[in-house]
Protein backbone atom coordinates (compact mmCIF):
# COMPACT_ATOMS: atom_id res chain seq x y z
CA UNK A 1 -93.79 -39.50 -53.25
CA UNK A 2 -95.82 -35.98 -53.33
CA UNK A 3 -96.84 -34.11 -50.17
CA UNK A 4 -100.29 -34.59 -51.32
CA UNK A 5 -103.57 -35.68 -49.13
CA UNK A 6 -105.34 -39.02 -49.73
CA UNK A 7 -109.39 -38.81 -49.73
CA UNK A 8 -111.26 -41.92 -49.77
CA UNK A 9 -114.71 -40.68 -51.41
CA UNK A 10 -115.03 -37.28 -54.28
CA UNK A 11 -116.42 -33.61 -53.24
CA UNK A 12 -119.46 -33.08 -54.57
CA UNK A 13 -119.95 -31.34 -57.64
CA UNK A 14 -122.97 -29.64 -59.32
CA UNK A 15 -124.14 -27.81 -62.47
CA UNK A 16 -123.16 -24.22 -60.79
CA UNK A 17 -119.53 -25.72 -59.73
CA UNK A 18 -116.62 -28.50 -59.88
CA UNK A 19 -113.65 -29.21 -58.06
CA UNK A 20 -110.28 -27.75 -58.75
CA UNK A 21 -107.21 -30.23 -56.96
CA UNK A 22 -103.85 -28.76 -57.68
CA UNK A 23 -100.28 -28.37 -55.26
CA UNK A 24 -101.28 -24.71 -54.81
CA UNK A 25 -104.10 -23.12 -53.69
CA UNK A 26 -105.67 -21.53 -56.45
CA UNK A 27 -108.72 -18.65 -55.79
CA UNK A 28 -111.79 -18.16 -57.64
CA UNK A 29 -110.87 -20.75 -60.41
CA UNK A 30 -112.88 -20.99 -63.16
CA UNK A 31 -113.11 -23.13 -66.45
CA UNK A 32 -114.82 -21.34 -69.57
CA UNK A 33 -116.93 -19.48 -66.98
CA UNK A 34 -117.36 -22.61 -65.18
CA UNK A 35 -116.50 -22.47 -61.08
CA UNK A 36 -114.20 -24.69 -59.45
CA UNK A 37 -113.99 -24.98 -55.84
CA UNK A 38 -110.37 -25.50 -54.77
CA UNK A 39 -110.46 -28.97 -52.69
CA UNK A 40 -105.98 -29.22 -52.09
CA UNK A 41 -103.29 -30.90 -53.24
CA UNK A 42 -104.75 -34.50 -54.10
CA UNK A 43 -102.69 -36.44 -57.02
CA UNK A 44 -103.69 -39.35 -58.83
CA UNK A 45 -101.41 -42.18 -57.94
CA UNK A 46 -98.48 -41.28 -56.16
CA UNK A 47 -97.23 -38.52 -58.11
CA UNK A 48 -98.58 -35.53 -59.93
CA UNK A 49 -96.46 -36.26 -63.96
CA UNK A 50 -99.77 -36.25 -66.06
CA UNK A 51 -100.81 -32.40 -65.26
CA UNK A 52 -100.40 -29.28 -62.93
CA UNK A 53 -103.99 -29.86 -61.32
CA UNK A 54 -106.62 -31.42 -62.42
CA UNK A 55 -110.53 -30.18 -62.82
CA UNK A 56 -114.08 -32.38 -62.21
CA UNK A 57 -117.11 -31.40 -63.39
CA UNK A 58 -120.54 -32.22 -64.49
CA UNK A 59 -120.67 -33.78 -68.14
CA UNK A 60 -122.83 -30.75 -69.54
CA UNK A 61 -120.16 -28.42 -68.38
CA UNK A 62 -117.97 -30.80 -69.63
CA UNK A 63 -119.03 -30.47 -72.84
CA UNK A 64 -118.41 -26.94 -73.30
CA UNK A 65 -115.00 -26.53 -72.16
CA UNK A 66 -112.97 -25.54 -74.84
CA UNK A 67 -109.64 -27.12 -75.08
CA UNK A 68 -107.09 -30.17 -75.58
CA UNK A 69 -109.06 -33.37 -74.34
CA UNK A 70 -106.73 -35.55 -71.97
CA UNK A 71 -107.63 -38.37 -70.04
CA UNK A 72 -106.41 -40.96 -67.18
CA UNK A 73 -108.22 -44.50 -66.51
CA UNK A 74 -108.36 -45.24 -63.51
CA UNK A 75 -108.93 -49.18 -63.04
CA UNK A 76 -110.29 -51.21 -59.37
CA UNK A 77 -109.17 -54.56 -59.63
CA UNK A 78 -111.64 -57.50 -58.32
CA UNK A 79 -110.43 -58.74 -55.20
CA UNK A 80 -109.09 -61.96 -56.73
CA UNK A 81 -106.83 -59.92 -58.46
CA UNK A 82 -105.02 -57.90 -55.39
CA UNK A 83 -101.84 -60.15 -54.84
């Protein structure tokens, strides 16, 4: 298990900036001359194995970061299906 924070809702993001969550605090981040607001050390799942931090944004800026495409699904089960 990670020393990491659980949040129950996203930050906000917008066209002019995105979140940035990664184990250490990281200043004026940005992404192809996108800005990322550092928001902590939140992991998806328990653990952080699948990258170093992690970056939202909007889809246009999205679409012009230049780089190797990764991505994690992230699934809510129905109620039914919680055992």
């Amino acid at each position: 298990m990670t020393d990491g924070k659980v949040i129950d809702r996203l930050p906000a993001i917008s066209e002019e900036q995105g979140i940035l969550f990664a184990k250490d605090k990281v200043e004026k981040a940005e992404i192809n001359g996108a800005k990322l607001k550092y928001e902590g050390n939140i992991v998806i799942e328990n653990q952080r194995v699948y990258a170093d931090m992690y970056a939202i944004v909007n889809e246009t800026t999205y679409k012009k970061i230049i780089g190797e495409e990764k991505s994690i699904g992230i699934l809510k089960p129905r109620d039914e299906q919680i055992c």
